[in-house]
Protein backbone atom coordinates (compact mmCIF):
# COMPACT_ATOMS: atom_id res chain seq x y z
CA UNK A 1 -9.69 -17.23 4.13
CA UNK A 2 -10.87 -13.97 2.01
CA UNK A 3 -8.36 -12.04 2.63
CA UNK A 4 -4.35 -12.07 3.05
CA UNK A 5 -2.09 -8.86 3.47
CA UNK A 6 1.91 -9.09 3.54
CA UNK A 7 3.50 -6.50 6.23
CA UNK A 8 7.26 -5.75 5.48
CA UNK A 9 8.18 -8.72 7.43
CA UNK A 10 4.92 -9.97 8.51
CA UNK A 11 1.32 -11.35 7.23
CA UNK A 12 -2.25 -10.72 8.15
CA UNK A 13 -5.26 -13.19 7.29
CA UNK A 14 -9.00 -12.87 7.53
CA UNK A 15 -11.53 -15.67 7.74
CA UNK A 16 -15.18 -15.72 6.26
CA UNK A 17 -16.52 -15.39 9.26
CA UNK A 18 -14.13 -12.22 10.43
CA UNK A 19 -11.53 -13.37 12.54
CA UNK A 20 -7.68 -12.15 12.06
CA UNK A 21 -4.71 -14.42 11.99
CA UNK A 22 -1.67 -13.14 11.66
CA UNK A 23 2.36 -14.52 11.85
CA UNK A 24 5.67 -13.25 10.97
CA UNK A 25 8.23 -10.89 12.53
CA UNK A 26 6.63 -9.39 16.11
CA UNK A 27 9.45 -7.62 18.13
CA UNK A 28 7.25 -4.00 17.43
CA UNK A 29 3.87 -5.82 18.19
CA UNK A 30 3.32 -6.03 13.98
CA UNK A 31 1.31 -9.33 14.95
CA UNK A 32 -1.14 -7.73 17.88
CA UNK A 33 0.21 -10.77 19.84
CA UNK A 34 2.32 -11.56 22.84
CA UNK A 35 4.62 -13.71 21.27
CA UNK A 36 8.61 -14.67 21.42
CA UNK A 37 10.82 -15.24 19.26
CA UNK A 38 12.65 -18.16 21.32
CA UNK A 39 9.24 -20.02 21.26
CA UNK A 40 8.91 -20.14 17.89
CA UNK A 41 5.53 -18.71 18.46
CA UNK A 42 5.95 -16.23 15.57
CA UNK A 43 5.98 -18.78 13.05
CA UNK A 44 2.80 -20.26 13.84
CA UNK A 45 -0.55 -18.17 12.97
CA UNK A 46 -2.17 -16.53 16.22
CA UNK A 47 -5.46 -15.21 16.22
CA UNK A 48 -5.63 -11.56 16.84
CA UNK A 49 -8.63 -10.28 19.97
CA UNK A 50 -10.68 -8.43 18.30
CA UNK A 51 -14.24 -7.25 19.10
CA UNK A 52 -16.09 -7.81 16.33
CA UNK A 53 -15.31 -9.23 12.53
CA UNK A 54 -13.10 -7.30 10.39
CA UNK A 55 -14.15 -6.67 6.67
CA UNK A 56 -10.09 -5.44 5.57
CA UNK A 57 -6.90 -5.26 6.58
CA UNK A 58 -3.68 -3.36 5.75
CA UNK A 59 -0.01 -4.00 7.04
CA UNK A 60 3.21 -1.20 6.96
CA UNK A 61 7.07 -1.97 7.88
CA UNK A 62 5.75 -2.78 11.44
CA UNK A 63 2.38 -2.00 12.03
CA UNK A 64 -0.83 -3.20 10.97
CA UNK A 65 -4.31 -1.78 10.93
CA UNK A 66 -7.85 -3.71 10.62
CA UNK A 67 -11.72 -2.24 9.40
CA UNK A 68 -14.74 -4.12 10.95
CA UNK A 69 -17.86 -4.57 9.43
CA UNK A 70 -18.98 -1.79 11.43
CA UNK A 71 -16.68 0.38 9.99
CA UNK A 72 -14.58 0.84 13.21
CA UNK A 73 -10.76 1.12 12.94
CA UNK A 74 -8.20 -0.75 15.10
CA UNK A 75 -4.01 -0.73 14.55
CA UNK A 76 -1.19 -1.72 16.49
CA UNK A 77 2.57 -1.99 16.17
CA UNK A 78 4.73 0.57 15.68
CA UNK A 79 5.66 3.89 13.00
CA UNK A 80 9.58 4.59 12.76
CA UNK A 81 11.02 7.47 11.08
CA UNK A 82 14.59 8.58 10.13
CA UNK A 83 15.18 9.10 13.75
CA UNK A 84 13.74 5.55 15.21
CA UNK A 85 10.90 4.83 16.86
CA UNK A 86 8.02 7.20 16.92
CA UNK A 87 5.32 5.40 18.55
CA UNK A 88 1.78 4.29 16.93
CA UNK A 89 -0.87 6.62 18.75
CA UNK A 90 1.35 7.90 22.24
CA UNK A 91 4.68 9.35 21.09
CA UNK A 92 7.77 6.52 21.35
CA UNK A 93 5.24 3.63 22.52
CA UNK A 94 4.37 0.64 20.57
CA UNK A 95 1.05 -0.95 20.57
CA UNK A 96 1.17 -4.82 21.33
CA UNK A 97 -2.43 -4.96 21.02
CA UNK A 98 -4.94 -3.86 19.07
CA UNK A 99 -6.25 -0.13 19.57
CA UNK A 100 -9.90 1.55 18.58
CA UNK A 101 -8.07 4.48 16.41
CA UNK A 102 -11.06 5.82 14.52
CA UNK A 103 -15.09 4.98 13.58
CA UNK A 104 -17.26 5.86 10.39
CA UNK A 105 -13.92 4.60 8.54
CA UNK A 106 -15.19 2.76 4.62
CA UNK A 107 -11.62 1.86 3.68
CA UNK A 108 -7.95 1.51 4.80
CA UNK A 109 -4.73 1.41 3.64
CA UNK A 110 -0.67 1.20 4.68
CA UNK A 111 2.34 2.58 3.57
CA UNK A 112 5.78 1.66 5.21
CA UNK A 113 5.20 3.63 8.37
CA UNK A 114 1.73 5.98 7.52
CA UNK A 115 -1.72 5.02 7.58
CA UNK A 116 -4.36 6.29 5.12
CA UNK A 117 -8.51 5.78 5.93
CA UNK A 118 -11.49 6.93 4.26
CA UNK A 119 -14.41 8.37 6.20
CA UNK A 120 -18.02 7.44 5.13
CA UNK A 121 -18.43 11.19 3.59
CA UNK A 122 -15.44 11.00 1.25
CA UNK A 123 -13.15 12.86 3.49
CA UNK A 124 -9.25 11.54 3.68
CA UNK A 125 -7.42 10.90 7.07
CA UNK A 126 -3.99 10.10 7.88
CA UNK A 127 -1.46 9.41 10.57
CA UNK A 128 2.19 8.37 10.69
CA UNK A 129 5.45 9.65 9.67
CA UNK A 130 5.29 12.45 7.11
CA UNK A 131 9.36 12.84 6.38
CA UNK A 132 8.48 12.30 2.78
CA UNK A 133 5.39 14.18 2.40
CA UNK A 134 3.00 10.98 2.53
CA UNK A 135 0.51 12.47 5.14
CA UNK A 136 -0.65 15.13 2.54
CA UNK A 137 -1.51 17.50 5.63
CA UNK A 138 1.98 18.59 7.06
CA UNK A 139 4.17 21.48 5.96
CA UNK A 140 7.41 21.07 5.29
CA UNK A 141 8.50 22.59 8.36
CA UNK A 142 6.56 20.59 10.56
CA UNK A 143 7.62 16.90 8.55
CA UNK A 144 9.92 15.86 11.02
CA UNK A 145 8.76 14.74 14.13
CA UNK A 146 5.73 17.31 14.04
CA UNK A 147 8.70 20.33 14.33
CA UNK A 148 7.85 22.60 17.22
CA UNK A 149 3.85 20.82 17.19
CA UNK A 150 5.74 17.21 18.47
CA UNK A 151 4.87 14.20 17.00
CA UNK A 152 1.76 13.81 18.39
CA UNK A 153 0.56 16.11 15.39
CA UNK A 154 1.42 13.37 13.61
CA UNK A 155 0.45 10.65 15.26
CA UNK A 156 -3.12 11.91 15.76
CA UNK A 157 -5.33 11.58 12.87
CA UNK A 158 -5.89 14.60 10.46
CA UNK A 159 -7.86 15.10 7.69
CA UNK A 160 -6.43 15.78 3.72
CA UNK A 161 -7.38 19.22 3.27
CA UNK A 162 -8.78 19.69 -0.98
CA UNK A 163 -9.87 22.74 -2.56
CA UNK A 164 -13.29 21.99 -4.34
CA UNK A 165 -11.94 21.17 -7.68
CA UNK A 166 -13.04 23.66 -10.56
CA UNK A 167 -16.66 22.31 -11.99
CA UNK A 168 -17.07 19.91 -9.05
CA UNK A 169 -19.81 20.06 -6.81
CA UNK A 170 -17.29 18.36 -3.90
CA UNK A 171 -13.97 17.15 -3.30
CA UNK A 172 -14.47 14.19 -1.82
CA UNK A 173 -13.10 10.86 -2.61
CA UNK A 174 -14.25 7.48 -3.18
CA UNK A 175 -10.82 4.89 -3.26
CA UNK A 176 -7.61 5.18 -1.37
CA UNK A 177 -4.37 3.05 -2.02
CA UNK A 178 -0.79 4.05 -0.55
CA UNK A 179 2.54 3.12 -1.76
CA UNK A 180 5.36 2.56 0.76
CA UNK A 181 6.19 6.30 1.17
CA UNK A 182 2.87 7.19 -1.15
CA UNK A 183 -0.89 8.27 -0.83
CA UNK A 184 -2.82 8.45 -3.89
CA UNK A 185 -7.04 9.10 -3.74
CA UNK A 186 -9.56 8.85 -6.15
CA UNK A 187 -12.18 11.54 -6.64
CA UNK A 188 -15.69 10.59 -6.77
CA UNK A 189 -16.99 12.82 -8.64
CA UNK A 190 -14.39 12.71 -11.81
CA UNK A 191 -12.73 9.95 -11.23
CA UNK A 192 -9.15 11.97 -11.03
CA UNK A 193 -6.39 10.42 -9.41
CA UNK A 194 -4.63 12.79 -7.00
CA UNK A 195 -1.48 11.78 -4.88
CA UNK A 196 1.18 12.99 -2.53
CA UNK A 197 4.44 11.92 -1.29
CA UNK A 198 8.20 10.78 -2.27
CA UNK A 199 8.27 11.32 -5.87
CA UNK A 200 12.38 10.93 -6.63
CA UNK A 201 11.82 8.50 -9.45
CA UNK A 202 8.65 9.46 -11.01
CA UNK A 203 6.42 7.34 -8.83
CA UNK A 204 3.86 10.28 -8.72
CA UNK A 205 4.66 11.45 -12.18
CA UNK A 206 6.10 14.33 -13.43
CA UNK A 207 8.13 16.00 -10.37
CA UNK A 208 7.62 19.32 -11.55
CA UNK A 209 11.36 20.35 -9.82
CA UNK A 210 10.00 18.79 -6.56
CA UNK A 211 10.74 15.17 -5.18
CA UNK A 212 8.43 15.51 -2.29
CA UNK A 213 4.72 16.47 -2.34
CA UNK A 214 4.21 17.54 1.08
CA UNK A 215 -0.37 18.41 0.34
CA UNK A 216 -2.44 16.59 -2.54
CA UNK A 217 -1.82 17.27 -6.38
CA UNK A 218 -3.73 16.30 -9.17
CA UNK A 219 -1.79 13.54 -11.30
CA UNK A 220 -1.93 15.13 -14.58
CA UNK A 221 0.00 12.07 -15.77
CA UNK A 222 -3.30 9.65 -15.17
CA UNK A 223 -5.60 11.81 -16.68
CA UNK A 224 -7.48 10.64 -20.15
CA UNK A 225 -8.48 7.09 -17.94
CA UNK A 226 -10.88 5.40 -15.46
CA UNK A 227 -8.91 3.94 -12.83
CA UNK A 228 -9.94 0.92 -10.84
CA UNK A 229 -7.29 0.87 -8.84
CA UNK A 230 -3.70 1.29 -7.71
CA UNK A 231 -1.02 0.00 -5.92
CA UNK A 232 2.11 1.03 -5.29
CA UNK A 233 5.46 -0.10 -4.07
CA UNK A 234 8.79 1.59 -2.73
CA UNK A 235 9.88 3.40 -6.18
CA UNK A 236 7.15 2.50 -8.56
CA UNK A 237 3.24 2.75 -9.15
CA UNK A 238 1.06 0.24 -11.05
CA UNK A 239 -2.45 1.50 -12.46
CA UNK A 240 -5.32 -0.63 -13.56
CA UNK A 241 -7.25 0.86 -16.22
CA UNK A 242 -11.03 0.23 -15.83
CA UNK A 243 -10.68 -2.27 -19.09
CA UNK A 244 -8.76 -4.00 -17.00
CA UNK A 245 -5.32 -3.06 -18.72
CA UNK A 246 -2.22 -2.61 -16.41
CA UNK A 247 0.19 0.61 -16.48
CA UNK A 248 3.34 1.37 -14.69
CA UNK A 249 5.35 4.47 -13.85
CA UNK A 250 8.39 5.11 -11.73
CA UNK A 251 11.92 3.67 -11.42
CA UNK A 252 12.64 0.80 -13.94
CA UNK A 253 15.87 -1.11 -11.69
CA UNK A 254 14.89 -4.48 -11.20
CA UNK A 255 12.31 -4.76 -13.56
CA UNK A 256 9.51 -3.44 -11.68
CA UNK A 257 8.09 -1.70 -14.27
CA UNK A 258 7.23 -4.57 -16.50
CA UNK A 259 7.95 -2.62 -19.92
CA UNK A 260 11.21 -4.73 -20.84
CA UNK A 261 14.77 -4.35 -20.35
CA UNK A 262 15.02 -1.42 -22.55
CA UNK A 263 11.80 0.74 -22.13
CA UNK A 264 12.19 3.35 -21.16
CA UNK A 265 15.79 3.86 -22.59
CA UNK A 266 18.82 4.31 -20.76
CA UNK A 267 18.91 5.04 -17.05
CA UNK A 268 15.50 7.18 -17.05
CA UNK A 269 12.51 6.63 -15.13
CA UNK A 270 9.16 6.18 -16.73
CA UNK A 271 7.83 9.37 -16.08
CA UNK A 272 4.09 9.27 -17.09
CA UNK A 273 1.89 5.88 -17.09
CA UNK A 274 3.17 2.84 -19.90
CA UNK A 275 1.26 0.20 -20.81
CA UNK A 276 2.69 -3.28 -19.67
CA UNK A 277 2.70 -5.70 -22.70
CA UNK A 278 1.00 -8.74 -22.62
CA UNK A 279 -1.36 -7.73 -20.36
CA UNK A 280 -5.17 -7.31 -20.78
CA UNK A 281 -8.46 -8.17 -18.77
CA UNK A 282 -6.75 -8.03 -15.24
CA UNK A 283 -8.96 -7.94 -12.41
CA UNK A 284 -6.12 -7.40 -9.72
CA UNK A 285 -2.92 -5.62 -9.13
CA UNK A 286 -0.05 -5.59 -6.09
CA UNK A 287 3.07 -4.06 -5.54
CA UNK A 288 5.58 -5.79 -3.36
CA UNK A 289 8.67 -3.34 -2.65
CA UNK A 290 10.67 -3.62 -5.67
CA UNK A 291 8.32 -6.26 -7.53
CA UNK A 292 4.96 -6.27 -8.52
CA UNK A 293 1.98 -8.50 -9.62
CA UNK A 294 -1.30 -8.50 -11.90
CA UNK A 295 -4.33 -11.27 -11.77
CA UNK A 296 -5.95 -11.81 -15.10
CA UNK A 297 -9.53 -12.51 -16.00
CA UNK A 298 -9.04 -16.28 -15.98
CA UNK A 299 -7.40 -16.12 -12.45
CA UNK A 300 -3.83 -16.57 -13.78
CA UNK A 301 -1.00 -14.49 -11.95
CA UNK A 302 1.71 -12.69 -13.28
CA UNK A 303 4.65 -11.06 -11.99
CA UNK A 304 7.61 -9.50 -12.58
CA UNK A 305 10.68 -7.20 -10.77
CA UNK A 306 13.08 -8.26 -8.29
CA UNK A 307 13.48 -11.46 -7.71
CA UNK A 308 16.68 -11.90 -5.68
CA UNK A 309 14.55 -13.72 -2.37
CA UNK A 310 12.06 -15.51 -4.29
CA UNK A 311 9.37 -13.09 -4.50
CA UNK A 312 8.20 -13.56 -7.92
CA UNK A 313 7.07 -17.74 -7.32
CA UNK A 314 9.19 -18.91 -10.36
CA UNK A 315 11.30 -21.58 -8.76
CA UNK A 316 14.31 -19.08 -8.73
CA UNK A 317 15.89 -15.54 -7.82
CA UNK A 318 15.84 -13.89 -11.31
CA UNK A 319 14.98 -10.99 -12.43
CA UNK A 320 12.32 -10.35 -14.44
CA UNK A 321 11.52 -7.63 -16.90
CA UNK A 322 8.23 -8.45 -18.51
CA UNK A 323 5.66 -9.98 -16.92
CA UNK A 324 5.39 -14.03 -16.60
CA UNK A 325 2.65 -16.51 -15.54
CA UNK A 326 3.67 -17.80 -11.91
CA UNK A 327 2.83 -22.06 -12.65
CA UNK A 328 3.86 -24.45 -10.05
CA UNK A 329 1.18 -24.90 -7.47
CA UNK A 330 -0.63 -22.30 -8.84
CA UNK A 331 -1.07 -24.19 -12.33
CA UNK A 332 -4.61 -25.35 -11.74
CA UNK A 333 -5.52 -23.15 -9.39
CA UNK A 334 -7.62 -19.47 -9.39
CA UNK A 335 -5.56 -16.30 -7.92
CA UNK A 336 -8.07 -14.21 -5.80
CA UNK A 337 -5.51 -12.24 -3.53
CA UNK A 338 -2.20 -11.02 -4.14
CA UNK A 339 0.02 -9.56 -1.69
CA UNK A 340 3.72 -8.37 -1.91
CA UNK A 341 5.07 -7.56 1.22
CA UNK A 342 8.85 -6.25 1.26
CA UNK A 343 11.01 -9.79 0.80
CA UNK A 344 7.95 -12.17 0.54
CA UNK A 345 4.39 -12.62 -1.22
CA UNK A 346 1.22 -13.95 0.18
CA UNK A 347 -1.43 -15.33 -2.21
CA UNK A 348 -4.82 -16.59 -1.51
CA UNK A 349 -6.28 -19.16 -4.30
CA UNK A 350 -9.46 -21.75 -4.82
């Protein structure tokens, strides 16, 4: 394997030589199989048709999505919303198999129920629900099942409209990442983090007086660093600094945070990015819903949040507040992957 991916309740694998395998929970087609339940078929790894070998994968709540080598773009499953089911490309149908959903794509990504992708000229694309402003393309108005447009507004890919930012010569990106209700996009050019999205507990930053950031804002908050990357859970974002330090911002219950019991104080959310002790050289982060994860330079996992199902690989279903290395099998072994999916982890290691 050289790549694993953990849906909310399922998991998606990729060989060397391309091929998908994926298991878990299937009743919305998550696992691009024909499978049941009674069989026990779900708990068994199927291989997913596909017509040529995929180079990434991402997985939401019930849907998952796969980039070939050509960059080509396939998902099935299912979106849901506040309301139910909404379909994955036809309005109130779910995809059992895989579906051809977009071409020239470089990268992909998956929140809950949206789907993010990166065309080949830096422009941003989504599709999915947008109740919570995670398209970065749809008015208020129109969040809810598309308004008077239908959901087929939504559930048709549209582009991430950016003004040119001052001093730029273009606005268009170079990395994507998505948190569960979150899209965040890196510009090329600067290196500026800009997101959109649910932002009730900080998870974008400073709300400004809004919880909801319905188009693309510049993240003020992550300015002053090169990002490598970021990844993002239900409540919470992690950072990783291009030295290869970790940050965190967002709601602290559970832990997820990493900055101790008692930073920040009281009951407030970390508004802005905070270094997570103990920390330095990572070459990997990953947030699981409520829990997250960091790979250091030496291939040594850590993790820390919510531990109540196991998540965290510690032998138990503590908490945790600062990070910890995760021994047991993993004692002599390299992390490459990490995965946190909504209850459970996937980890790939040599």
């Amino acid at each position: 394997m050289v790549d694993v991916v953990a849906g909310g309740m399922h998991t998606l694998c990729v060989t060397v030589d391309g091929k998908v395998w994926s298991f878990g929970f299937n009743d919305e087609g998550a696992l691009g199989l024909q499978t049941s339940s009674l069989d026990g078929a779900e708990t068994t790894p199927g291989l997913v048709e596909l017509p040529e070998p995929v180079a990434k994968l991402s997985a939401g709540d019930s849907h998952s999505a796969a980039l070939t080598v050509t960059g080509r773009a396939f998902m099935w499953g299912n979106f849901r919303d506040s309301s139910g089911q909404m379909g994955l490309i036809v309005e109130g149908q779910a995809e059992k198999e895989p579906k051809l959903v977009a071409t020239g794509i470089v990268e992909i990504a998956s929140g809950s129920d949206h789907v993010a992708m990166l065309t080949a000229d830096g422009n941003l694309v989504t599709r999915g629900c947008a109740e919570r402003g995670q398209l970065g393309r749809v008015a208020r108005m129109f969040a809810s099942r598309g308004g008077r447009r239908s959901s087929t507004y939504l559930l048709e890919p549209g582009t991430v409209r950016l003004q040119r930012p001052k001093g730029c010569k273009s606005s268009a990106f170079d990395r994507i990442w998505t948190g569960a209700y979150t899209t965040y996009a890196r510009l090329q050019e600067t290196g500026a983090i800009y997101g959109f999205g649910l932002n009730n507990y900080h998870q974008l930053g400073p709300s400004k007086g809004n919880t909801i950031l319905h188009m693309p804002e510049l993240l003020d908050s992550c300015a002053g660093r090169r990002w490598k990357a970021v990844s993002a859970g239900q409540h919470h974002t992690l950072l990783l600094s291009k030295e290869g330090s970790v940050f965190s911002m967002g709601r602290k219950e559970y832990g997820r945070l990493g900055l101790g019991a008692a930073n920040p104080p009281g009951n407030n959310d970390q508004e802005t990015p905070g270094q997570v002790p103990g920390l330095s050289n990572c070459t990997e982060i990953s947030c699981g819903e409520a829990f997250s994860f960091a790979v250091d330079g030496e291939g040594r996992l850590h993790s820390w949040g919510f531990g109540t199902n196991g998540q965290l690989g510690r032998g138990n279903d503590e908490d945790s507040f600062e990070p910890t290395v995760v021994a047991g099998r993993l004692a002599d072994r390299k992390v490459l992957v990490v995965s946190g999916g909504a209850q459970h982890t996937v980890i790939l290691a040599s």
